[in-house]
Protein backbone atom coordinates (compact mmCIF):
# COMPACT_ATOMS: atom_id res chain seq x y z
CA UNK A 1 68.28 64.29 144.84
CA UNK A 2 65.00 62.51 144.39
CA UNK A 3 62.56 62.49 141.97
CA UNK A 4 60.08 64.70 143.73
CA UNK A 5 62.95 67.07 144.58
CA UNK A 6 62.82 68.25 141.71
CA UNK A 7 59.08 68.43 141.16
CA UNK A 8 59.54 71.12 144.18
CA UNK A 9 61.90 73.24 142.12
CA UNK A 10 59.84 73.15 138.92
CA UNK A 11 56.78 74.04 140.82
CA UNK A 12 58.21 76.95 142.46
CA UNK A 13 59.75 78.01 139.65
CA UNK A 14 56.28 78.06 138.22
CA UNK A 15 55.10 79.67 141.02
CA UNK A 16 57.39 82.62 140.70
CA UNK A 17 56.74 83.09 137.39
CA UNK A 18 53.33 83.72 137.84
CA UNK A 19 53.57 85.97 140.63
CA UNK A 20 56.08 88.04 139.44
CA UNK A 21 53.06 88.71 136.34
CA UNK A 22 50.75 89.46 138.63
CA UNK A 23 53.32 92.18 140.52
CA UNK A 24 54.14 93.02 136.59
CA UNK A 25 50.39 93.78 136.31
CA UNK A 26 50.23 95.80 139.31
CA UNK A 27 53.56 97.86 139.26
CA UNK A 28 51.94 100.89 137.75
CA UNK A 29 48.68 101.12 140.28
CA UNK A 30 49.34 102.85 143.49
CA UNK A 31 48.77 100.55 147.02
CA UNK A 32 45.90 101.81 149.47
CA UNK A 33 46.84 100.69 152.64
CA UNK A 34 46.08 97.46 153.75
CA UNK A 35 47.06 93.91 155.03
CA UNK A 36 48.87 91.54 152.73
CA UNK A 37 47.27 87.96 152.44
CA UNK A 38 49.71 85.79 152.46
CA UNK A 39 52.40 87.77 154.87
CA UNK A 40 50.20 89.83 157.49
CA UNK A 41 52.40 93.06 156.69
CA UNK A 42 51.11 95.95 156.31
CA UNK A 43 51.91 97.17 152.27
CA UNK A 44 51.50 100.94 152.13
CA UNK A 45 53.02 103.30 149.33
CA UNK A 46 53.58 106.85 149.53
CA UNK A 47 55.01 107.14 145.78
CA UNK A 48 52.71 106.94 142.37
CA UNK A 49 53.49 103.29 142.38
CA UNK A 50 52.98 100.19 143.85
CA UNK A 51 55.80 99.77 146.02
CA UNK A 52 55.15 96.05 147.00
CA UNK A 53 54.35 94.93 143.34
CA UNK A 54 57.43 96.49 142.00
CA UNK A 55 59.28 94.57 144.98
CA UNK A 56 58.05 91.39 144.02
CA UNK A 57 59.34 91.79 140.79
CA UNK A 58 62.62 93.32 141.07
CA UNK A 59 63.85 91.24 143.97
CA UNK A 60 63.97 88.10 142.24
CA UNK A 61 64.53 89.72 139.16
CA UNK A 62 68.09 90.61 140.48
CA UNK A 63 67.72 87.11 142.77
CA UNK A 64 67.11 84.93 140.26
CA UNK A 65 70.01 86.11 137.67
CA UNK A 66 72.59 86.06 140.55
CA UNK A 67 70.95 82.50 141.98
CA UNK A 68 71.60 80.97 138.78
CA UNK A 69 75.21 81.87 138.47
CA UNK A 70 76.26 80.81 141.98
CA UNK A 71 74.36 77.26 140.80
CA UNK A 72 76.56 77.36 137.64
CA UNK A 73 79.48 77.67 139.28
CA UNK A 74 78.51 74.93 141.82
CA UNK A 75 78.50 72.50 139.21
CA UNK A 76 81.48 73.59 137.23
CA UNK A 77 79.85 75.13 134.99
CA UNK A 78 80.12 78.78 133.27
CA UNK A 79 78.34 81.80 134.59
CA UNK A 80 75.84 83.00 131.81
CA UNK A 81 74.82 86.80 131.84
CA UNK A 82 71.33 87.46 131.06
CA UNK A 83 69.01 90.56 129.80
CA UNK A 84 67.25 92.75 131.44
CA UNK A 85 63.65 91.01 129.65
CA UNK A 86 60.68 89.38 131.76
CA UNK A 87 61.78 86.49 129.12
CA UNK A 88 65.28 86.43 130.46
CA UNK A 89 63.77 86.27 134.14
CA UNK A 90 61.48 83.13 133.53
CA UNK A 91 63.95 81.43 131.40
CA UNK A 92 66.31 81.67 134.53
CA UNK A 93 63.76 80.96 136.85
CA UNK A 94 63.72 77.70 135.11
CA UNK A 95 67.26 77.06 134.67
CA UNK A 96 67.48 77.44 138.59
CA UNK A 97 64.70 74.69 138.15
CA UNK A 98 66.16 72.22 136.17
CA UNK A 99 69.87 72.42 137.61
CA UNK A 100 68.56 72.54 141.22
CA UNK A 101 67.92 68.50 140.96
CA UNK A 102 71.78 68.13 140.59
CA UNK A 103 72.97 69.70 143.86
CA UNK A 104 73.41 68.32 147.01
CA UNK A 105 70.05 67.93 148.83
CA UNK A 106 71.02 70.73 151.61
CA UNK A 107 71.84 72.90 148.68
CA UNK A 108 68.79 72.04 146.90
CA UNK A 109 66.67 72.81 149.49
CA UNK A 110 68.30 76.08 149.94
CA UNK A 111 67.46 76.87 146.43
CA UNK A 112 63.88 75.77 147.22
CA UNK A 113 63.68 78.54 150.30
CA UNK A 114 64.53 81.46 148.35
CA UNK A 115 62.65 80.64 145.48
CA UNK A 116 59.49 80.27 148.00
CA UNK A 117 60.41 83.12 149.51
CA UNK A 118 60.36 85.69 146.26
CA UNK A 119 56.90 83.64 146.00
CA UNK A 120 55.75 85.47 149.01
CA UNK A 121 56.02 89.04 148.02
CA UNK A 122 53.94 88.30 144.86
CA UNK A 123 51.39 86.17 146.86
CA UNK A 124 50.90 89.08 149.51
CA UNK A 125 50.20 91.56 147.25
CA UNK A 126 46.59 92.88 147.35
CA UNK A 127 44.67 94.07 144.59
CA UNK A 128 44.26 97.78 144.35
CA UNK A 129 40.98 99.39 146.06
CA UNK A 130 39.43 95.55 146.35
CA UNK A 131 39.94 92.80 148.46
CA UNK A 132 42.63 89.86 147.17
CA UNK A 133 40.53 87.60 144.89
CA UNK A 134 40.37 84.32 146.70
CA UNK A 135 37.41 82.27 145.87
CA UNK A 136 35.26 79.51 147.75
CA UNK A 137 36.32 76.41 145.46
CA UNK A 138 33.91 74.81 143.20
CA UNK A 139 35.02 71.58 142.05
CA UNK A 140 34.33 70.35 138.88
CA UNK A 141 32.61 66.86 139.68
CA UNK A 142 30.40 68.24 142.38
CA UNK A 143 32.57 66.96 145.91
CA UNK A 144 33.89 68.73 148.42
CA UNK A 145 37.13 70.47 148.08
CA UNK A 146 39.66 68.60 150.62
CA UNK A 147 40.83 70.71 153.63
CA UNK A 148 44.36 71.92 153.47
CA UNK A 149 46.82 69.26 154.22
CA UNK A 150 48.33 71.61 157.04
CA UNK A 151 45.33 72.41 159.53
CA UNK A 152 43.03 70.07 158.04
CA UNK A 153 40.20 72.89 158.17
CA UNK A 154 38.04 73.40 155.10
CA UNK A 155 39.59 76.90 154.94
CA UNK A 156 41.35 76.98 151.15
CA UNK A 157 40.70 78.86 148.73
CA UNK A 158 41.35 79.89 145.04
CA UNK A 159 42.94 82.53 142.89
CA UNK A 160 42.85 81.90 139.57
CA UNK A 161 44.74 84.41 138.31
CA UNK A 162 47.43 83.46 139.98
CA UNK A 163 46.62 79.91 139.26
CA UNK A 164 47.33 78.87 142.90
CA UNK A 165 45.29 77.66 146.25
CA UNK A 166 45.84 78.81 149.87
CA UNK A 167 44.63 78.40 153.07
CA UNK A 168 43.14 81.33 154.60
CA UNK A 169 43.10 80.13 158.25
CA UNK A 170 44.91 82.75 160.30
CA UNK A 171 46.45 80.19 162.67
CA UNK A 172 47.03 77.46 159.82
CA UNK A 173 50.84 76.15 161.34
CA UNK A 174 53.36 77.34 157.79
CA UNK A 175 50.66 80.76 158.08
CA UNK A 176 51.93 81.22 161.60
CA UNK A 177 55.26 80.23 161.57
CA UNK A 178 55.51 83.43 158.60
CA UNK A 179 54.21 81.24 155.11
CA UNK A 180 51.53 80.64 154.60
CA UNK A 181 51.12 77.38 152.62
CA UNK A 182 49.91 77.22 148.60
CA UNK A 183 49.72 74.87 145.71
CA UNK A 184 50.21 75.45 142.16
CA UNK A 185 46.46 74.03 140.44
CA UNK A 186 46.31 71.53 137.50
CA UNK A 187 43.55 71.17 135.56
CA UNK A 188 43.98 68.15 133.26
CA UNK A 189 40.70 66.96 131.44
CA UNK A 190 38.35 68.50 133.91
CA UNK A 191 39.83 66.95 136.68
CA UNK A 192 41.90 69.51 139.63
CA UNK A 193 44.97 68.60 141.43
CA UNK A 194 47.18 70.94 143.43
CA UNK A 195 50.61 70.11 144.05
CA UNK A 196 51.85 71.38 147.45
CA UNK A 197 55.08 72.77 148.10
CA UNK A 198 56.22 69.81 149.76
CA UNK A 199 55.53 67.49 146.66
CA UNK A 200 51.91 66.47 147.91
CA UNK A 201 49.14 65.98 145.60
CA UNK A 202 45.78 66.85 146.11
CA UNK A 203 42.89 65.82 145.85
């Protein structure tokens, strides 16, 4: 696998870890119905929970535990059993990240998918009785923010506590086809970058 290979893994192991906080941080407020940003299903909950917060953290917390062992044993190596801690789940998350490099790149990209895909729950979720807190992006040196590498429209936007951008065009292609596309920011001596799924680097 190639170098940027495993950038992807490490990113959306990154990715994960932050949205399963966010669902952490929502778990105990109840959903009012509504749209989800980043899926376009409709997230309603009838119990004194958020039903779609506590999804996004228990499915890859029971994901990600059984996703590491089926890696393990992939490359010979011993199954490890881990606690029931959100420490246990982000040290796995990045286990899956580091060992992901070494597989076969079909495999690896498999191992990609589902981690993007427990991103998803956490990046639909909505905030409760307020819109999802995506912002107009204000660079720090005073340019433009570049359009999103996917529909080239000036449509992304930020959300810092999830420390991600996305583009909120509702016919962007990945937003369409049932993803819709993010990047993990980077803010290294005042200067932004957002690395893409895909291993691209913006700006």
């Amino acid at each position: 696998m190639g170098h940027g290979a495993g950038h992807a893994a490490a990113d959306l192991a990154a990715g994960l870890i932050g949205t399963i906080a966010a669902g952490e941080a929502l778990i105990a407020s109840p959903d009012q119905a509504g749209t989800g940003f980043i899926t376009g299903t409709l997230t309603e909950s009838e119990p004194p929970w958020n039903a779609g917060a506590a999804w996004a953290v228990l499915v890859p917390w029971q994901g990600l535990r059984r996703l590491e062992n089926q890696v393990r044993a992939e490359l010979g190596l011993r199954p490890v059993w881990r606690g029931g801690s959100g420490r246990n789940t982000r040290e796995c998350a990045r286990a899956v990240a580091r060992m992901a490099p070494a597989l076969p790149e079909y495999r690896a990209a498999e191992v990609e998918s589902e981690l993007r895909a427990w991103c998803q729950l956490g990046l639909a979720l909505n905030a409760v009785h307020r819109p999802p807190q995506w912002y107009v992006i204000d660079m720090p040196d005073g340019t433009d923010p570049p359009d999103c590498p996917h529909c080239t429209r000036g449509s992304l936007r930020a959300n810092p506590a999830l420390g991600v951008v996305a583009c909120i065009y509702p016919n962007c292609p990945p937003a369409v086809a049932g993803s819709r596309p993010w990047a993990e920011i980077s803010n290294v001596g005042g200067k932004l970058t957002w690395r893409w799924e895909d291993g691209l680097v913006q700006p």
